[in-house]
C-alpha atoms as a PDB file:
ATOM      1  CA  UNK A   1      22.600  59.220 207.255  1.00  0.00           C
ATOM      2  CA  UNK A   2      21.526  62.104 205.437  1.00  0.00           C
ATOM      3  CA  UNK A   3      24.341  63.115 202.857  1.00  0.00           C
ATOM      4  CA  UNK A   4      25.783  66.450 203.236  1.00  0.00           C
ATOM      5  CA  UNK A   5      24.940  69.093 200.201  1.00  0.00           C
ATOM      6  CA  UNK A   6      27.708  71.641 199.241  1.00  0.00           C
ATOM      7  CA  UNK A   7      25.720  74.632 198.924  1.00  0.00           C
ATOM      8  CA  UNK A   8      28.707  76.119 196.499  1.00  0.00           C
ATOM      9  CA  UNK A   9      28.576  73.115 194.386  1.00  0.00           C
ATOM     10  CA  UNK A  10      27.816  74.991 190.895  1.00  0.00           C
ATOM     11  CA  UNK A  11      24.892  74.082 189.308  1.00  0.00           C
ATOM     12  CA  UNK A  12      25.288  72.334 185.596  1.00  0.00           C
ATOM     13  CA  UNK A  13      22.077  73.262 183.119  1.00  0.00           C
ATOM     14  CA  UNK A  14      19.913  70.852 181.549  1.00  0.00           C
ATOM     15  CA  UNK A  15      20.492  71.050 177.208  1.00  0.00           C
ATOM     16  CA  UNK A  16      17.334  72.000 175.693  1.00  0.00           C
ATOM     17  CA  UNK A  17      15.904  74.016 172.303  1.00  0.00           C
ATOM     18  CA  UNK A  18      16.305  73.500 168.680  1.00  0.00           C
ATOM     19  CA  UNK A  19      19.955  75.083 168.395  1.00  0.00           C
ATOM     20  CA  UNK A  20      21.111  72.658 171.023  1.00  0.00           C
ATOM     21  CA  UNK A  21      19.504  69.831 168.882  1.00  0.00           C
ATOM     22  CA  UNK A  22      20.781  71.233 165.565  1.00  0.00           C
ATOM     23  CA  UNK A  23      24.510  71.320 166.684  1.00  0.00           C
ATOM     24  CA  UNK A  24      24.050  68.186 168.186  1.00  0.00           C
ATOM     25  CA  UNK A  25      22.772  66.474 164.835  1.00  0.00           C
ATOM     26  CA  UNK A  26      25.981  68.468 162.857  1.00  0.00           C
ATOM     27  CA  UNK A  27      28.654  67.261 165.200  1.00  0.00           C
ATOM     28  CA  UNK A  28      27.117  63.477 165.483  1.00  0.00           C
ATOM     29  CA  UNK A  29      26.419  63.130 161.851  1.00  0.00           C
ATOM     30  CA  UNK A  30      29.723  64.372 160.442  1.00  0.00           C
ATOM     31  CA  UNK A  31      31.631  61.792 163.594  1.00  0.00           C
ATOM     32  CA  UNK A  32      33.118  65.150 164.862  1.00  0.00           C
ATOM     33  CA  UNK A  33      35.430  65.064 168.444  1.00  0.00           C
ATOM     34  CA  UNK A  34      34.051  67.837 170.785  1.00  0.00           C
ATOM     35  CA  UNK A  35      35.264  68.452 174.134  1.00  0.00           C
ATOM     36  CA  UNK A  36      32.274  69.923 175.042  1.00  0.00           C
ATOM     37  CA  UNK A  37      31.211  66.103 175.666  1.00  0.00           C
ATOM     38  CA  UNK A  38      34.664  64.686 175.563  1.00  0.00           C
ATOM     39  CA  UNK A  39      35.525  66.427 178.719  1.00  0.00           C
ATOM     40  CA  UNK A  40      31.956  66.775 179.979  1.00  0.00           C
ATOM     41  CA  UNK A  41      31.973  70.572 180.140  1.00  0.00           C
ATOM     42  CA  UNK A  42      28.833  71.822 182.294  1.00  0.00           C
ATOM     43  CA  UNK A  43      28.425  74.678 179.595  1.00  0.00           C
ATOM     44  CA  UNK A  44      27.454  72.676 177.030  1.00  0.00           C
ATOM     45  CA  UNK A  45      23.862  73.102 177.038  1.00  0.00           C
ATOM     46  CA  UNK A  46      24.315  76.839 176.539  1.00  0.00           C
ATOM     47  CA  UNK A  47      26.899  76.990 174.268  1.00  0.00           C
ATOM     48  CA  UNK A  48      25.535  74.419 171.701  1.00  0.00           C
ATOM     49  CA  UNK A  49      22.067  76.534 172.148  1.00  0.00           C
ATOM     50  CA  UNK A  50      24.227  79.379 171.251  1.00  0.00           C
ATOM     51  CA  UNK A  51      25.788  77.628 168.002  1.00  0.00           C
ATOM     52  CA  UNK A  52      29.141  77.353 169.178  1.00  0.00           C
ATOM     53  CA  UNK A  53      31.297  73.907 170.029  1.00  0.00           C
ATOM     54  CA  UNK A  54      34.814  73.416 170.811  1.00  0.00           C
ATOM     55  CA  UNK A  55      36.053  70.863 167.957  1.00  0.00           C
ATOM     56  CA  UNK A  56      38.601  68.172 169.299  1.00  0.00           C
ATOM     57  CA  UNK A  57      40.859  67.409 166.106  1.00  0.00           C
ATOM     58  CA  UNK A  58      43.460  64.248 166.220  1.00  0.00           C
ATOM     59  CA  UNK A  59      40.788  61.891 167.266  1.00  0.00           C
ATOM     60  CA  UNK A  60      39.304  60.889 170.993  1.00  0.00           C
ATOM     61  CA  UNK A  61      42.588  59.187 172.839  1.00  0.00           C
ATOM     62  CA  UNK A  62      45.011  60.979 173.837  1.00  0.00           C
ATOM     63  CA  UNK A  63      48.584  60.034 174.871  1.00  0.00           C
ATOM     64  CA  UNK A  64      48.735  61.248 178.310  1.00  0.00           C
ATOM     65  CA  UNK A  65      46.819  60.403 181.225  1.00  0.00           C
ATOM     66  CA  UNK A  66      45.995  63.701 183.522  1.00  0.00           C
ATOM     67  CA  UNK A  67      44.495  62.661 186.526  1.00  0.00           C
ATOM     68  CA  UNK A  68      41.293  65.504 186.209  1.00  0.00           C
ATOM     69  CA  UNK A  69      40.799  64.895 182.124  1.00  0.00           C
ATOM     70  CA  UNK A  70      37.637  62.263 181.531  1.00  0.00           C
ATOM     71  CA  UNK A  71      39.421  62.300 177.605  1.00  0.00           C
ATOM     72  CA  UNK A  72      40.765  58.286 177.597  1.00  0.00           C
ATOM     73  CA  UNK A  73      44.131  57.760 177.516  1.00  0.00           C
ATOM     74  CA  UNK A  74      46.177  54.559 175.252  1.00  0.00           C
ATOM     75  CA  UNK A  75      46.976  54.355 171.945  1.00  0.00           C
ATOM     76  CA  UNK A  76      45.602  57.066 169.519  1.00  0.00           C
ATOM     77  CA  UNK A  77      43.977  55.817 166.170  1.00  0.00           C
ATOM     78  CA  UNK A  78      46.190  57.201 163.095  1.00  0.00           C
ATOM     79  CA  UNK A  79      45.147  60.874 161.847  1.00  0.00           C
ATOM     80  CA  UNK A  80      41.905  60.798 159.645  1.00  0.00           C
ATOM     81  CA  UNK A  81      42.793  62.536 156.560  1.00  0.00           C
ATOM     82  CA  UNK A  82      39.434  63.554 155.727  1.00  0.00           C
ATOM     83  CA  UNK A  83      39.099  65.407 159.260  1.00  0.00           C
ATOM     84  CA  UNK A  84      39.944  68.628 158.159  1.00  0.00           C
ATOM     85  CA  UNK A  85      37.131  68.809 155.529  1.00  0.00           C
ATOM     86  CA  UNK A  86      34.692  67.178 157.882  1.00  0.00           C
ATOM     87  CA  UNK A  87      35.141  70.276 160.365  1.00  0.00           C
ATOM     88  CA  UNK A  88      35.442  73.166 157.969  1.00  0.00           C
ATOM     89  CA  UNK A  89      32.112  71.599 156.404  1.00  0.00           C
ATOM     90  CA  UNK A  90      30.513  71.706 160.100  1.00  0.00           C
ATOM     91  CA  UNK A  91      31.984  74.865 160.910  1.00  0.00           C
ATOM     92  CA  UNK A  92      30.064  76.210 157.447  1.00  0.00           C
ATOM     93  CA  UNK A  93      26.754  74.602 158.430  1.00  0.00           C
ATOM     94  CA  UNK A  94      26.940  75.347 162.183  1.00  0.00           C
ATOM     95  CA  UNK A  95      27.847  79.390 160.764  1.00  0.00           C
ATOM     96  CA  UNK A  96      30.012  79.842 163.351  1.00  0.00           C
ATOM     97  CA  UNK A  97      31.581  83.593 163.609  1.00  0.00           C
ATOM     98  CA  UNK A  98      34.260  82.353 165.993  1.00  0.00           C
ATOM     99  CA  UNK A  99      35.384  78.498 166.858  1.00  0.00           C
ATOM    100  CA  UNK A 100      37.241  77.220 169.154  1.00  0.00           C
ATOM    101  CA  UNK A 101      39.469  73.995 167.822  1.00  0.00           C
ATOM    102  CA  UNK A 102      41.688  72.188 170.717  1.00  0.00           C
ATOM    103  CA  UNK A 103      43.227  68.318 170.347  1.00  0.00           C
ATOM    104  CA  UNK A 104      43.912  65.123 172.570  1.00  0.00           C
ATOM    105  CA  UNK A 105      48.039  65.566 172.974  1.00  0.00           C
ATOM    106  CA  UNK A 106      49.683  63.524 170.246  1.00  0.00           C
ATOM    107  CA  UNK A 107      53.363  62.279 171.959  1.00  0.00           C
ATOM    108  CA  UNK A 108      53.211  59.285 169.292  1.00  0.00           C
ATOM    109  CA  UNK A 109      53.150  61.478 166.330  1.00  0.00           C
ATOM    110  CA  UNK A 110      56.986  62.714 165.214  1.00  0.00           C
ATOM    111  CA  UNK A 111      55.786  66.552 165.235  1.00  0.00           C
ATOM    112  CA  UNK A 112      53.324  65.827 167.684  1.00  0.00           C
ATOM    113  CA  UNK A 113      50.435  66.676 165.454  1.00  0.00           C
ATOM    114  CA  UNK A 114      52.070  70.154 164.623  1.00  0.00           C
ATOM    115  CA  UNK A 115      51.338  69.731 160.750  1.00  0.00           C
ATOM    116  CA  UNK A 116      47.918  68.124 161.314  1.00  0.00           C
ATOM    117  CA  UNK A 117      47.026  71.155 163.176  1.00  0.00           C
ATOM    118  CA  UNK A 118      47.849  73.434 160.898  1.00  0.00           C
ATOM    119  CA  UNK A 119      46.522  71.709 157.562  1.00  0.00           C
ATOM    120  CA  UNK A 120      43.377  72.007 159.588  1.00  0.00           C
ATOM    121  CA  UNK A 121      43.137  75.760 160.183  1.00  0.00           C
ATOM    122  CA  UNK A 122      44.014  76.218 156.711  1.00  0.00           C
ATOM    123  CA  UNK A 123      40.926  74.010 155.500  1.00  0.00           C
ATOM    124  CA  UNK A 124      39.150  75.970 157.699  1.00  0.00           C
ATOM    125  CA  UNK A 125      39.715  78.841 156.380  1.00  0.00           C
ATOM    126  CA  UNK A 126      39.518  78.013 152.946  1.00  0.00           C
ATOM    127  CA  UNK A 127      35.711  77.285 153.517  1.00  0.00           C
ATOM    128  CA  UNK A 128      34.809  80.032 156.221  1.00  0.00           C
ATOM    129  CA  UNK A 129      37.372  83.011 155.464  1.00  0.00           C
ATOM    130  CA  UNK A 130      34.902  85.170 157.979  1.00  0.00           C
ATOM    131  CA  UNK A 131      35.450  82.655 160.901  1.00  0.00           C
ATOM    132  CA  UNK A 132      37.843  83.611 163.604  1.00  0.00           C
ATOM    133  CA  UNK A 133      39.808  80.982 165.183  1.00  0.00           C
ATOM    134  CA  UNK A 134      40.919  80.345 168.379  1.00  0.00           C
ATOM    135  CA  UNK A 135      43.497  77.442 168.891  1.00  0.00           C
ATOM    136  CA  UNK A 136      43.685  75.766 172.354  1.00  0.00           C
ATOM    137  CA  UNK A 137      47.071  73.433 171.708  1.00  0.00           C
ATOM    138  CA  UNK A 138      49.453  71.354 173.469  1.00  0.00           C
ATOM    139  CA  UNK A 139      52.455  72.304 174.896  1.00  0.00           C
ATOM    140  CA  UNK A 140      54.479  70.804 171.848  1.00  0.00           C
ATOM    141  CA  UNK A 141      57.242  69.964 174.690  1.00  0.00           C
ATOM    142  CA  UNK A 142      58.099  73.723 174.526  1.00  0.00           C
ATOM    143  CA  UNK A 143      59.874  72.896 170.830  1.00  0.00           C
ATOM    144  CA  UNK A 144      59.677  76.383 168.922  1.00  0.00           C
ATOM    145  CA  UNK A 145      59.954  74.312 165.887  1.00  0.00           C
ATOM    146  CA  UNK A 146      56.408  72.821 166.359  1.00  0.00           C
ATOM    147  CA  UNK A 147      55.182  76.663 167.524  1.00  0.00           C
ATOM    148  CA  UNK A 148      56.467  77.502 164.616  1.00  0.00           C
ATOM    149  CA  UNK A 149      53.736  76.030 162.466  1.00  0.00           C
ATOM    150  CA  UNK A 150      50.862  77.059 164.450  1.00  0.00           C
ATOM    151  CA  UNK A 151      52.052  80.623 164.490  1.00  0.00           C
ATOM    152  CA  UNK A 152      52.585  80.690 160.570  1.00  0.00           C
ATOM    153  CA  UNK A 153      49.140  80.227 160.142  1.00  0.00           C
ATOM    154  CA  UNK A 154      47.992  82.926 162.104  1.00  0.00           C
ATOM    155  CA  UNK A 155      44.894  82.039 164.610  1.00  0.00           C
ATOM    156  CA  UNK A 156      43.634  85.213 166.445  1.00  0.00           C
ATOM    157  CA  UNK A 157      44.316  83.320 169.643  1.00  0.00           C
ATOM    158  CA  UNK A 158      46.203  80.425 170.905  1.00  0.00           C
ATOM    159  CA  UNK A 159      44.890  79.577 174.290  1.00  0.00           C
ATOM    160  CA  UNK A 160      47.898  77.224 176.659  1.00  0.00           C
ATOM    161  CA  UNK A 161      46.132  75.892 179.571  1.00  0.00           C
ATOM    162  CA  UNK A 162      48.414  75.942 182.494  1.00  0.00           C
ATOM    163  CA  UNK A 163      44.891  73.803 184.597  1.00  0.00           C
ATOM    164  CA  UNK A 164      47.033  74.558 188.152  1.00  0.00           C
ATOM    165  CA  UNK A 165      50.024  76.272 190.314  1.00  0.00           C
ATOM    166  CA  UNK A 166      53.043  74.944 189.702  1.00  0.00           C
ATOM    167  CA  UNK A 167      53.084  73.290 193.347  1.00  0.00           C
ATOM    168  CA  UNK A 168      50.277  70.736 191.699  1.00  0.00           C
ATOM    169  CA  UNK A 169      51.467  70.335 188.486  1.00  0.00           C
ATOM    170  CA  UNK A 170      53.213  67.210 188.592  1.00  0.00           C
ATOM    171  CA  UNK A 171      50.642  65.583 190.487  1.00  0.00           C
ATOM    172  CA  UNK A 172      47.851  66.561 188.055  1.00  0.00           C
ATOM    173  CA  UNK A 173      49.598  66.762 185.055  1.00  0.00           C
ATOM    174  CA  UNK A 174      51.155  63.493 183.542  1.00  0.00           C
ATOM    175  CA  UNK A 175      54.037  64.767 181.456  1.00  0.00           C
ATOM    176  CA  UNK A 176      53.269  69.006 181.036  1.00  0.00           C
ATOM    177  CA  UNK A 177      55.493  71.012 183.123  1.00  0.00           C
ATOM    178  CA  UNK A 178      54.531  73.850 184.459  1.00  0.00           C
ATOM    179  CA  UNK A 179      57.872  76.316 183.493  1.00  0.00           C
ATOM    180  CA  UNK A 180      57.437  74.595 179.610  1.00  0.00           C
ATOM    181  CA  UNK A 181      53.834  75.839 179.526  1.00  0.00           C
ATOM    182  CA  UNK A 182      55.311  79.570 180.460  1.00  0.00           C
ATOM    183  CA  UNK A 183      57.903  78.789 178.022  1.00  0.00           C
ATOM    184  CA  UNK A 184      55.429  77.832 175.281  1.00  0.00           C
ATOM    185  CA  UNK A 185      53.482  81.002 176.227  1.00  0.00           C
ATOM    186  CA  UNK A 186      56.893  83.504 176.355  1.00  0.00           C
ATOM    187  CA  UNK A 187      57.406  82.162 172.834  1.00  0.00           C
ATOM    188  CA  UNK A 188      54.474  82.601 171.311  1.00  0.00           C
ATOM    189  CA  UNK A 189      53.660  86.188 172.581  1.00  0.00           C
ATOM    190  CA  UNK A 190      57.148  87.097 171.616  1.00  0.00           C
ATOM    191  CA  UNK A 191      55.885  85.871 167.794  1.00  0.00           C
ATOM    192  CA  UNK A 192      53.068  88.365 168.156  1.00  0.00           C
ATOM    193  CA  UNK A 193      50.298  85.904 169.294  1.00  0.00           C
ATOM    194  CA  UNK A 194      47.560  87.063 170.889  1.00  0.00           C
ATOM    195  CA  UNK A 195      47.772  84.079 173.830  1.00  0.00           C
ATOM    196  CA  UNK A 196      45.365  82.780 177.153  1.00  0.00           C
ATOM    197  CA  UNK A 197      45.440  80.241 179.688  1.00  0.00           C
ATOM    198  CA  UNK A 198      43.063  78.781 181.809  1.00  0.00           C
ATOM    199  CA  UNK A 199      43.417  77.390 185.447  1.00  0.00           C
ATOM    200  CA  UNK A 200      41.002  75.291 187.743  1.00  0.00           C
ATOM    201  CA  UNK A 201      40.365  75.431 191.416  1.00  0.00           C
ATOM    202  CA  UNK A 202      39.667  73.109 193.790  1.00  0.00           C
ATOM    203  CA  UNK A 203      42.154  70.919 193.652  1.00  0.00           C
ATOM    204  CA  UNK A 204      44.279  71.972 197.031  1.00  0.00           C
ATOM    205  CA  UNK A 205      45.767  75.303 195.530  1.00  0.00           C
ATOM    206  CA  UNK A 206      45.946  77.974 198.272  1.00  0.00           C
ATOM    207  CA  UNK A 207      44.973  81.680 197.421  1.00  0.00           C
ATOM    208  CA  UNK A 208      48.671  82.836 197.328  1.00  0.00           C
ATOM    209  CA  UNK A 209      49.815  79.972 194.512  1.00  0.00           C
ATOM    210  CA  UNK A 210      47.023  81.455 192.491  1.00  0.00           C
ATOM    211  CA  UNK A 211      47.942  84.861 192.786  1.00  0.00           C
ATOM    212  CA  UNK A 212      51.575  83.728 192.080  1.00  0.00           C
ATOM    213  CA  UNK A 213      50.662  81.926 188.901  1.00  0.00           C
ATOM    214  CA  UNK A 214      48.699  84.742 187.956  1.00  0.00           C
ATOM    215  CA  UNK A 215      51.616  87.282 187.960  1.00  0.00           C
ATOM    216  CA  UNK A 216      53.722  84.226 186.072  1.00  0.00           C
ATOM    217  CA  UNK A 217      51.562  84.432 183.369  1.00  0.00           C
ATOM    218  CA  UNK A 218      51.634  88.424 183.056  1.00  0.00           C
ATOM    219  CA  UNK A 219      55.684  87.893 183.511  1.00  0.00           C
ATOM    220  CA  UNK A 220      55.692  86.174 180.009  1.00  0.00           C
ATOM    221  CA  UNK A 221      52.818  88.992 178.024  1.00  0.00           C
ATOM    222  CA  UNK A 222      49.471  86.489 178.802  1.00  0.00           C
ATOM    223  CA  UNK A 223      47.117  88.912 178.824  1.00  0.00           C
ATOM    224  CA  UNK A 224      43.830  86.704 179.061  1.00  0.00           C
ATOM    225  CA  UNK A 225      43.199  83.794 181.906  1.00  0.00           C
ATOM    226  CA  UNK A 226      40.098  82.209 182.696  1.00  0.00           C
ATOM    227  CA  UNK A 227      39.640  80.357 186.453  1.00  0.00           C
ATOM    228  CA  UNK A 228      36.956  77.996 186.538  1.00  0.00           C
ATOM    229  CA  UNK A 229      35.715  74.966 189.299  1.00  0.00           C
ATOM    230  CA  UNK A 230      37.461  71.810 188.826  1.00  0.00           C
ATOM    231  CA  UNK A 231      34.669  69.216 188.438  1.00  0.00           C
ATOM    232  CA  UNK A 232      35.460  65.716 188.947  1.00  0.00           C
ATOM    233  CA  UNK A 233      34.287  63.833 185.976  1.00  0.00           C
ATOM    234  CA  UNK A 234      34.246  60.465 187.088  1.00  0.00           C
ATOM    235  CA  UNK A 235      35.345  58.495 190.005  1.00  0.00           C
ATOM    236  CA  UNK A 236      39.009  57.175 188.079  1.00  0.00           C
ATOM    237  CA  UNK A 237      39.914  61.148 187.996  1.00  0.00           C
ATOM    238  CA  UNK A 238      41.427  63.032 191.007  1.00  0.00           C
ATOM    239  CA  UNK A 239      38.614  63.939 193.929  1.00  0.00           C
ATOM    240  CA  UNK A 240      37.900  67.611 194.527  1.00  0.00           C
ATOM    241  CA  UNK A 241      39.302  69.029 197.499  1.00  0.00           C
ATOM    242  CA  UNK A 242      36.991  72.259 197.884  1.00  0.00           C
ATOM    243  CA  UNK A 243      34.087  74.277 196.284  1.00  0.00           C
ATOM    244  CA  UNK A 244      34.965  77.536 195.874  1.00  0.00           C
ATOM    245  CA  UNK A 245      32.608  80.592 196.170  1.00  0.00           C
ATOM    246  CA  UNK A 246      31.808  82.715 193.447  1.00  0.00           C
ATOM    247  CA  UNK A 247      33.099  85.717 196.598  1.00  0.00           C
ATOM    248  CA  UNK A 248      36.271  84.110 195.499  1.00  0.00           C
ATOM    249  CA  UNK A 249      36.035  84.037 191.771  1.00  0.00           C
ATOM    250  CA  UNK A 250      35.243  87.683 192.019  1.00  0.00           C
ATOM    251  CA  UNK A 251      38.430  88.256 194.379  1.00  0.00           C
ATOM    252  CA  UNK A 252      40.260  86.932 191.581  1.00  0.00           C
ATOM    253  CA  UNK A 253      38.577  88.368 188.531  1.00  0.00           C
ATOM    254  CA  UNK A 254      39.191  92.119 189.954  1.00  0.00           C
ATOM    255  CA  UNK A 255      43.250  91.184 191.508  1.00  0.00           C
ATOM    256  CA  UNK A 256      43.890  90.290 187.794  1.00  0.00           C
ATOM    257  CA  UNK A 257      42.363  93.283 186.183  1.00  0.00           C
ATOM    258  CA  UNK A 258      44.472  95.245 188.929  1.00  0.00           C
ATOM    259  CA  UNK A 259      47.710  93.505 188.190  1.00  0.00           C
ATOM    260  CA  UNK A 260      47.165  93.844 184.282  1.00  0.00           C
ATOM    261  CA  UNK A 261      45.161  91.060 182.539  1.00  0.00           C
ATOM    262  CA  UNK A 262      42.905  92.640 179.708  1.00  0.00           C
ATOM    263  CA  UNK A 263      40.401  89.659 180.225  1.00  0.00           C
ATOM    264  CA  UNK A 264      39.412  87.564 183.357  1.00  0.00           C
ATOM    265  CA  UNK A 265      37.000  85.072 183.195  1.00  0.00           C
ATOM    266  CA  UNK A 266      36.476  83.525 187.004  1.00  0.00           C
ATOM    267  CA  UNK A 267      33.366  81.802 188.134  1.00  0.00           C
ATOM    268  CA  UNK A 268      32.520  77.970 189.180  1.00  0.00           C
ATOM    269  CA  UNK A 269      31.542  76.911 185.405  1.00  0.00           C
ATOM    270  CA  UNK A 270      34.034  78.759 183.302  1.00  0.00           C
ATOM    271  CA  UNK A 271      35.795  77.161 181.278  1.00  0.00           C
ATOM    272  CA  UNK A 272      38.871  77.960 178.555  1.00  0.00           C
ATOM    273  CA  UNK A 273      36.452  78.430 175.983  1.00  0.00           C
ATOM    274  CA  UNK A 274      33.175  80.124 177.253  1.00  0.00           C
ATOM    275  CA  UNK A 275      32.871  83.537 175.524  1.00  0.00           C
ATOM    276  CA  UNK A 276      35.790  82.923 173.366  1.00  0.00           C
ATOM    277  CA  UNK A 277      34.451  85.262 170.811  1.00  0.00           C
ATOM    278  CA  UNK A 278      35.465  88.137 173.320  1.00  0.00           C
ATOM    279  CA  UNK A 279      38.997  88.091 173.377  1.00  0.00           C
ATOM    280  CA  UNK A 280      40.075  87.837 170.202  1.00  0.00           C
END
């Protein structure tokens, strides 16, 4: 029996050329997290040929078990003091203009990894003062306390993935709620953060609970959202339910410039990252 091909099924490109190969020899050598590989992202071929990684800080297990993440799950390794350096010394040889740091969630850690995160933009800009930052960070369990800290250190962004509609949420998400990632969002646009979230489809969300979410977002002053495939990166992680057409990422993209977003990144392999550089 022949086996059926999904002709929407986005296609991932093969990593090739001598910037691929040189950020892959920077982010091996110096034992940095990435979750362009962590989480298997199907842009990394073009954005490591482009210079440009997303750095995974607070190690490679995280504390909570989301049933689409391929990041494992148990009990994290303590904080590596030395991590800081070891990524604004990458960051410096990679030349990055713009990076893109994110982190496993730390629920064993008393601030959560609040302090960690922020000793590590500092570093970073200690060494690369010209390098823009965008921060994609926990929820913090909506504490404004542990917002606090990121905010005083300024990023340009801080990206909040929201990943689905709040139907979904706690099916897909193992301890994030859905209202607490508005409320971390509402709080830190209040503070005068520039802030983004990212959603995937494909996991049984209907058209309307996307639209919904998408005027939840604007409702607490998110003014960038990227909508990407959901890719199932092994067989232990949720199945997808649909492919969806790149008709319908474009339905998307233009009904949230209409209702108000500034950016809207929507096609099968976007991710929360790809083209970060443009909305800071």
């Amino acid at each position: 029996m022949k086996r059926k091909i999904d002709l929407n099924k986005p296609k991932i490109k093969i990593p090739f050329g001598s910037n691929y190969i040189k950020t892959k020899e920077i982010v091996h050598k110096h034992n940095l997290h990435t979750i362009c590989e962590s989480g298997h992202c199907p842009n990394l071929a073009e954005c490591w040929g482009n210079k440009t990684a997303t750095l995974m800080i607070l190690g490679n297990i995280c504390t909570r078990s989301c049933k689409y993440c391929s990041v494992p799950t148990g009990k994290p390794l303590a904080p590596d003091p030395n991590e800081a350096e070891q990524i604004a010394k990458s960051i410096q040889l990679m030349q990055l203009k713009h990076c893109v740091l994110t982190s496993v969630d730390r629920d064993d850690l008393e601030d959560l990894g609040a302090s960690f995160w922020a000793n590590v933009i500092t570093t970073i800009r200690k060494t690369n003062p010209h390098t823009t930052l965008e921060t994609l960070i926990p929820d913090f369990d909506g504490r404004t306390d542990l917002l606090d800290i990121i905010i005083n250190v300024k990023p340009e962004v801080v990206s909040h993935n929201l990943e689905t509609v709040e139907r979904l949420t706690p099916n897909i998400r193992s301890r994030a709620k859905y209202k607490t990632s508005l409320k971390t969002l509402r709080y830190l646009a209040q503070k005068g953060i520039t802030t983004k979230t990212g959603i995937m489809l494909g996991l049984g969300e209907t058209k309307e609970e996307v639209l919904k979410l998408m005027d939840d977002v604007l409702a607490v002053n998110c003014r960038i959202i990227t909508i990407g495939q959901y890719l199932q990166p092994s067989v232990d992680n949720i199945p997808v339910q649909r492919f969806i057409s790149e008709e319908e990422f474009e339905f998307y993209k233009q009904k949230g410039i209409e209702k108000g977003f500034k950016f809207v990144e929507s096609g099968s392999l976007i991710r929360s990252s790809y083209h970060a550089e443009k909305h800071v």
